[in-house]
PDB file of N, CA and C in Angstrom:
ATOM      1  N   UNK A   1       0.846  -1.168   0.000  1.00  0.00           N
ATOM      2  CA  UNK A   1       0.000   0.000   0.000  1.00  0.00           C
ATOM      3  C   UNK A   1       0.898   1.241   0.000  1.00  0.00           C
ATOM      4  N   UNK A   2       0.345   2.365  -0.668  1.00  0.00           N
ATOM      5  CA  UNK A   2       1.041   3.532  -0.804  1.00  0.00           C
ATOM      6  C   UNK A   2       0.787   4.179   0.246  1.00  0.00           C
ATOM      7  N   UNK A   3       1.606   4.701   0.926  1.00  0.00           N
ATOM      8  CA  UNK A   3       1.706   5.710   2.101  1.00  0.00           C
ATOM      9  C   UNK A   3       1.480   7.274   1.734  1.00  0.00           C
ATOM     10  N   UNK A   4       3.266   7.279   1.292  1.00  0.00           N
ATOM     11  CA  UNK A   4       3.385   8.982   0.697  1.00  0.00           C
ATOM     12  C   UNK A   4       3.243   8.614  -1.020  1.00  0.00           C
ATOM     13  N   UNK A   5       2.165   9.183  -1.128  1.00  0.00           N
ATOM     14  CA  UNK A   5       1.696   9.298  -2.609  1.00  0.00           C
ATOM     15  C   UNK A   5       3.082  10.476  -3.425  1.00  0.00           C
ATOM     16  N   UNK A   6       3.349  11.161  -2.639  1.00  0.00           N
ATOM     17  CA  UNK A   6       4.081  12.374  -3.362  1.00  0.00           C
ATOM     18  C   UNK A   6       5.435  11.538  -3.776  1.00  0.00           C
ATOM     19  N   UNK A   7       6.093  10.627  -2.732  1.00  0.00           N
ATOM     20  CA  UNK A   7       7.237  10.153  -2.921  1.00  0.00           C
ATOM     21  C   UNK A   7       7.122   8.620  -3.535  1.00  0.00           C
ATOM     22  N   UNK A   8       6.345   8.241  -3.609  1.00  0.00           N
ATOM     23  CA  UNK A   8       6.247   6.672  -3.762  1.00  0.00           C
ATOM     24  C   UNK A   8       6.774   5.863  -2.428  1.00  0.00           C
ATOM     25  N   UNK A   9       6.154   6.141  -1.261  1.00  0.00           N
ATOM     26  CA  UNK A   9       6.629   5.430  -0.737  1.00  0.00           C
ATOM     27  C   UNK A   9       5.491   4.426  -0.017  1.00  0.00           C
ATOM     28  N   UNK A  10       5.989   3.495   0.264  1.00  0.00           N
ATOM     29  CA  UNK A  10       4.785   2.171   0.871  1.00  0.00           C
ATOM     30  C   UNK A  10       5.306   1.770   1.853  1.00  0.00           C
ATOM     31  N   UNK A  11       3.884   1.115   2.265  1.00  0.00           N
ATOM     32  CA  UNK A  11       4.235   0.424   3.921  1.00  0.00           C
ATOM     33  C   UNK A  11       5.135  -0.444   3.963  1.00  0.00           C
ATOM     34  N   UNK A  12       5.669  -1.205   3.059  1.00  0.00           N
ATOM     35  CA  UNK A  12       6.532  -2.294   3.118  1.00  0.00           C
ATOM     36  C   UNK A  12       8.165  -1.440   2.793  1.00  0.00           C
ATOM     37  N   UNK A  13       8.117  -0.539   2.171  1.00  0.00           N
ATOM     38  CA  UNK A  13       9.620   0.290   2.617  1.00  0.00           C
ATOM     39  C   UNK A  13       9.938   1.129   3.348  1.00  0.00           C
ATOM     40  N   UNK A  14       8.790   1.222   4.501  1.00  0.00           N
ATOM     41  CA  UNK A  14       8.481   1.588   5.749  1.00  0.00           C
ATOM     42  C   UNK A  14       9.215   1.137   6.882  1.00  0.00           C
ATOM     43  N   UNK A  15       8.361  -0.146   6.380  1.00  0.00           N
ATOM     44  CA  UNK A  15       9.512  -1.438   7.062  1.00  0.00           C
ATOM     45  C   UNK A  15      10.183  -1.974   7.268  1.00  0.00           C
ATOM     46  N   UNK A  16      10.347  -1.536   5.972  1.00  0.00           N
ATOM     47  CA  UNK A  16      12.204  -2.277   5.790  1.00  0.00           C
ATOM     48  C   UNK A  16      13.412  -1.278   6.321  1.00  0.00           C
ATOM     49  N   UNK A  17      12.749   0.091   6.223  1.00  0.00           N
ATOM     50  CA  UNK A  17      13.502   0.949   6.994  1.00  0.00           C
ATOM     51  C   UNK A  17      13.773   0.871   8.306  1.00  0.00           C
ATOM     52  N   UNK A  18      12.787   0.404   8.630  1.00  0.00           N
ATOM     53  CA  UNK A  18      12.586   0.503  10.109  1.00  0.00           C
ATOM     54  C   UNK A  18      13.826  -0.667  10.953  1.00  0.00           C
ATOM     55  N   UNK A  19      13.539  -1.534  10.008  1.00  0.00           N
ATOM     56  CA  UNK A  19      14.529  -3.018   9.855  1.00  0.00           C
ATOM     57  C   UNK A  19      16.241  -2.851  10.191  1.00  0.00           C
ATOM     58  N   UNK A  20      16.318  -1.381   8.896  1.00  0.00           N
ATOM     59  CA  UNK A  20      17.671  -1.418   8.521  1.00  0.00           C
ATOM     60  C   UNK A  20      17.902   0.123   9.759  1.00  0.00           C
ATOM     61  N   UNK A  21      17.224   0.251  10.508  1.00  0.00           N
ATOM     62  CA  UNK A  21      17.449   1.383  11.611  1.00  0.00           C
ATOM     63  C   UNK A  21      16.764   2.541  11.814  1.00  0.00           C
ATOM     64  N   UNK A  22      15.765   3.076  11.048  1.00  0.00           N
ATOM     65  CA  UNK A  22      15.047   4.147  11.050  1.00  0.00           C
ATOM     66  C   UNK A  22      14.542   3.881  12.394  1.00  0.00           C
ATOM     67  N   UNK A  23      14.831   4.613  13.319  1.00  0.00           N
ATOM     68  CA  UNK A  23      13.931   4.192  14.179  1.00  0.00           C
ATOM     69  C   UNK A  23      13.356   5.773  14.448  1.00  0.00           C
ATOM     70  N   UNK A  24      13.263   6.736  13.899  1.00  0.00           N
ATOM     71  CA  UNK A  24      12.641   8.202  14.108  1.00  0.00           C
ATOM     72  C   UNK A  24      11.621   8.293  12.855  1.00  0.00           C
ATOM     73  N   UNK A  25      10.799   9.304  12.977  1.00  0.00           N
ATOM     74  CA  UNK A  25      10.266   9.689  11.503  1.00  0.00           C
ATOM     75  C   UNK A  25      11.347  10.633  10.635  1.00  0.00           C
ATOM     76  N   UNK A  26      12.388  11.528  11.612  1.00  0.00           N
ATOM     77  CA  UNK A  26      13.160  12.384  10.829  1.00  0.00           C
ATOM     78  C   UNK A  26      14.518  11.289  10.000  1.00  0.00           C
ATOM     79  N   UNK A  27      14.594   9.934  10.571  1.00  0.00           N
ATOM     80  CA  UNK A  27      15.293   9.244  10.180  1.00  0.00           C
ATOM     81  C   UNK A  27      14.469   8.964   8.984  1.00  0.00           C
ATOM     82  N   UNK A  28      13.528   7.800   9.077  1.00  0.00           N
ATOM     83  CA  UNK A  28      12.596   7.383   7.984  1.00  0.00           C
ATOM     84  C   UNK A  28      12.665   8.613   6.867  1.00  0.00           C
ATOM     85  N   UNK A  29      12.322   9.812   6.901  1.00  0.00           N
ATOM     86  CA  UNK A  29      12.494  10.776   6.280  1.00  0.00           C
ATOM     87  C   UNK A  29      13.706  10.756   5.451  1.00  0.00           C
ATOM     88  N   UNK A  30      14.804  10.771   6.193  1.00  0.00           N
ATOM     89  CA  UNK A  30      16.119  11.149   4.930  1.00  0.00           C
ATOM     90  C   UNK A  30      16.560   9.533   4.124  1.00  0.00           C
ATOM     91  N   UNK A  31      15.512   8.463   4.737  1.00  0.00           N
ATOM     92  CA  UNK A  31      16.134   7.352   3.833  1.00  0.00           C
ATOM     93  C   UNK A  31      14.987   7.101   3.027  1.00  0.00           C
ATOM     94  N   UNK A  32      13.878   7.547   2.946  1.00  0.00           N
ATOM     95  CA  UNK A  32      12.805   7.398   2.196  1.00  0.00           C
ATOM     96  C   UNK A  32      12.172   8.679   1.046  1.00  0.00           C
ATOM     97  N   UNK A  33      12.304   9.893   1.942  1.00  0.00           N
ATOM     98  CA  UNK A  33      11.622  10.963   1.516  1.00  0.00           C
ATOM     99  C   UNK A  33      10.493  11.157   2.235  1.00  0.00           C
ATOM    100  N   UNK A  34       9.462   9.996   2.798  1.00  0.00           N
ATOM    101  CA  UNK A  34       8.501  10.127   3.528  1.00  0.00           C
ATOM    102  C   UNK A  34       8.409  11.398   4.232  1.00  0.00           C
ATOM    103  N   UNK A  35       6.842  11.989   3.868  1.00  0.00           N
ATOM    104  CA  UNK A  35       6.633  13.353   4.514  1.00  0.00           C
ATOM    105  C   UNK A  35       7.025  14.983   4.242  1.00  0.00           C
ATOM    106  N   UNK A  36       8.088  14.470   3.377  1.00  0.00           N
ATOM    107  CA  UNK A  36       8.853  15.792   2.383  1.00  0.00           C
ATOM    108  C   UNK A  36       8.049  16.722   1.455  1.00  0.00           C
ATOM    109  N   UNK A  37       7.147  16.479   1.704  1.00  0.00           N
ATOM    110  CA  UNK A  37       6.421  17.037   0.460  1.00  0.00           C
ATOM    111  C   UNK A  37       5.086  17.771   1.127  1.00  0.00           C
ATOM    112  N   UNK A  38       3.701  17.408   1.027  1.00  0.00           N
ATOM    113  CA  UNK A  38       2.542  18.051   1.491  1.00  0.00           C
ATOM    114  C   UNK A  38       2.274  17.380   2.729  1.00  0.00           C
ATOM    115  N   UNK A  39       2.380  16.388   3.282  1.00  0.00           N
ATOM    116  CA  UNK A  39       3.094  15.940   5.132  1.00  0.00           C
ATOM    117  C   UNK A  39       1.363  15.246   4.960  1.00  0.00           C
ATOM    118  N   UNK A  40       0.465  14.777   4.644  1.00  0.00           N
ATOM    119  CA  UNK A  40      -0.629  14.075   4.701  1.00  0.00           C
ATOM    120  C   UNK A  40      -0.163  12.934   5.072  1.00  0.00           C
ATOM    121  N   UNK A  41       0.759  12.274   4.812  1.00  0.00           N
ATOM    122  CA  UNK A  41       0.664  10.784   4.737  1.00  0.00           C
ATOM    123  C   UNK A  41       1.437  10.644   6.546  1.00  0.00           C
ATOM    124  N   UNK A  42       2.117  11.724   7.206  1.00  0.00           N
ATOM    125  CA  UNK A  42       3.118  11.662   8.542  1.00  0.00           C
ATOM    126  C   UNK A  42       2.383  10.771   9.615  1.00  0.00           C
ATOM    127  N   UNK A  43       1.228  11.209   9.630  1.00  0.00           N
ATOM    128  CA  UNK A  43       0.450  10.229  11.021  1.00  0.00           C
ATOM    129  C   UNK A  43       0.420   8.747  10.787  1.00  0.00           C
ATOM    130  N   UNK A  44      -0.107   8.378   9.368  1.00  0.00           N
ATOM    131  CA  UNK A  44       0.083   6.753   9.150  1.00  0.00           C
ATOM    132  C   UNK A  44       1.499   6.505   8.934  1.00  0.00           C
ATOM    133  N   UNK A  45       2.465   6.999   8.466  1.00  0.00           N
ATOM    134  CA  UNK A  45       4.063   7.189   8.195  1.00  0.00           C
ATOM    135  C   UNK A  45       4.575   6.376  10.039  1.00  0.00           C
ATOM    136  N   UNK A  46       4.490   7.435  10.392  1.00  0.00           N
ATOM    137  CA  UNK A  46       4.271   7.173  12.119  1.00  0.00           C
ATOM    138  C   UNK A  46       3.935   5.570  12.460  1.00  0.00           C
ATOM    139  N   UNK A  47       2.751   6.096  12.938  1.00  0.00           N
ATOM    140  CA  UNK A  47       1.987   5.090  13.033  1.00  0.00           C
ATOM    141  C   UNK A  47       2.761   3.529  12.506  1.00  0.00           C
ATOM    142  N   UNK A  48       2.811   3.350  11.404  1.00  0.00           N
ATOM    143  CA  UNK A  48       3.824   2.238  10.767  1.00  0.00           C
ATOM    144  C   UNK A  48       4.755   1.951  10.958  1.00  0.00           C
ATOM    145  N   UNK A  49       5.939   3.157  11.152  1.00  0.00           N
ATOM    146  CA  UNK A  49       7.110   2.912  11.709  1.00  0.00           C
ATOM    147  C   UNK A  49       7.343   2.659  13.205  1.00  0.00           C
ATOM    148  N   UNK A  50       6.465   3.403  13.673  1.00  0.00           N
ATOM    149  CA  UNK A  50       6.548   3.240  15.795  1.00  0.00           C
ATOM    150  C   UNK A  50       5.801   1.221  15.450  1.00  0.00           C
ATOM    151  N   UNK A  51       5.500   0.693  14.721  1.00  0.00           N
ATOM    152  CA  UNK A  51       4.420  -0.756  14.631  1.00  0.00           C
ATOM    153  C   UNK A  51       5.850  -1.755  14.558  1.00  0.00           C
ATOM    154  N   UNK A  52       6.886  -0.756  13.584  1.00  0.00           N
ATOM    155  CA  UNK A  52       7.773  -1.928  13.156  1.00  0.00           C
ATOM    156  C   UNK A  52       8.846  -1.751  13.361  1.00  0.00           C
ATOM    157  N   UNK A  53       9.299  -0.790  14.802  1.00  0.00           N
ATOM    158  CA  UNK A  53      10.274  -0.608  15.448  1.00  0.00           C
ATOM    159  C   UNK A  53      10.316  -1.396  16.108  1.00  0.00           C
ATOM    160  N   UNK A  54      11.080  -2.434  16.229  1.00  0.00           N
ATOM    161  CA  UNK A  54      11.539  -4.110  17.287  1.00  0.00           C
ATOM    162  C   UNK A  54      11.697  -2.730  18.437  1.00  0.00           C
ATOM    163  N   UNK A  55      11.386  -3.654  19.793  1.00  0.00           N
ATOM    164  CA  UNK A  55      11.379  -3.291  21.162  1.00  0.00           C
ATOM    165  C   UNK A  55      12.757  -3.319  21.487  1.00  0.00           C
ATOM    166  N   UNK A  56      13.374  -1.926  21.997  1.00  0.00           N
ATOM    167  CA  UNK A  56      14.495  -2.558  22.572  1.00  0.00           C
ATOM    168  C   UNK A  56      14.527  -2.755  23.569  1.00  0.00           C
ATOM    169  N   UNK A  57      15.665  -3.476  24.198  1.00  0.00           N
ATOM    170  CA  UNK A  57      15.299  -3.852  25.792  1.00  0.00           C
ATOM    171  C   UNK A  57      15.969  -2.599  26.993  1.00  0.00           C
ATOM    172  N   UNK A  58      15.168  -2.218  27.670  1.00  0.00           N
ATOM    173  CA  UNK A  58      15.877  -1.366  28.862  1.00  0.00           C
ATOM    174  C   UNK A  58      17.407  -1.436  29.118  1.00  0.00           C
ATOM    175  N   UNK A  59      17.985  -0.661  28.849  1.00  0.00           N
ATOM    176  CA  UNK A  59      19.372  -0.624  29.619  1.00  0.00           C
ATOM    177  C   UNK A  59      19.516  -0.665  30.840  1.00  0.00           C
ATOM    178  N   UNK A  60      19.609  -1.437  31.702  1.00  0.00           N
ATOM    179  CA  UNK A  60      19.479  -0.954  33.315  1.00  0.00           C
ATOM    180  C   UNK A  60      20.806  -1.496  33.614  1.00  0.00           C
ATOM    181  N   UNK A  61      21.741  -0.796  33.855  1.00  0.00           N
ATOM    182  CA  UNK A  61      23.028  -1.159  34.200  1.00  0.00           C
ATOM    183  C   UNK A  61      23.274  -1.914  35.592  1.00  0.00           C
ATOM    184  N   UNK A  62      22.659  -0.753  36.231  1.00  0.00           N
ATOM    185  CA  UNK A  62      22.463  -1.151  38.045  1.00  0.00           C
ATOM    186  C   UNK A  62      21.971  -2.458  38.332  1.00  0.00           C
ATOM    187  N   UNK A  63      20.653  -3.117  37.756  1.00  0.00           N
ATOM    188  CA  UNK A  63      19.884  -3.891  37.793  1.00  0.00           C
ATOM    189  C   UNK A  63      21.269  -5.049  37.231  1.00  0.00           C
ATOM    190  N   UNK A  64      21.691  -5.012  36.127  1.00  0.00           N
ATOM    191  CA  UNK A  64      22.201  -6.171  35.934  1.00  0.00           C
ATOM    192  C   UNK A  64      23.721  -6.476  37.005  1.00  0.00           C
ATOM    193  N   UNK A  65      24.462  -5.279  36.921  1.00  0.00           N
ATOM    194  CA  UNK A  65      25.796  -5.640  37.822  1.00  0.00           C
ATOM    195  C   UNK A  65      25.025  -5.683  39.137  1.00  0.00           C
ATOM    196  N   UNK A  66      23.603  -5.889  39.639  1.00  0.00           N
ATOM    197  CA  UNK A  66      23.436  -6.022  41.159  1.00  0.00           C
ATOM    198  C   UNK A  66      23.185  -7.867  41.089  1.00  0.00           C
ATOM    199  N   UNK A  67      22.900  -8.100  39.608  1.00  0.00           N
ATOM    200  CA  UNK A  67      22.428  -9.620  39.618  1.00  0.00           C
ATOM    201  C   UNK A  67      23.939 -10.134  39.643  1.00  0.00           C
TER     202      UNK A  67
END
């Protein structure tokens, strides 16, 4: 599915961004174009990328050198 109509961009190179590190929209932005243009498509843009950002895990330093 087409996202940003202005750029050609779709949910599936959304994803793949997201994959290869986008983990911001201003990131997604400079490797896609997403949003560059008339900004309609930013909330589902969003939306998609915050879906297919893997979780990272808490850093808790304290927590682990106390285990």
């Amino acid at each position: 599915m087409y996202v940003c109509i202005c750029n050609a961009v779709t949910e599936r190179s959304i994803r793949q961004a997201a994959r290869e590190g986008a983990h911001t929209f201003a990131e997604l932005q400079r490797r896609t174009g997403c949003g560059d243009c008339c900004g309609t498509c930013e909330d589902l843009a969003r939306e998609i990328l915050d879906s297919a950002v893997p979780a990272r895990p808490l850093d808790l330093p304290l927590l682990a050198a106390a285990a």
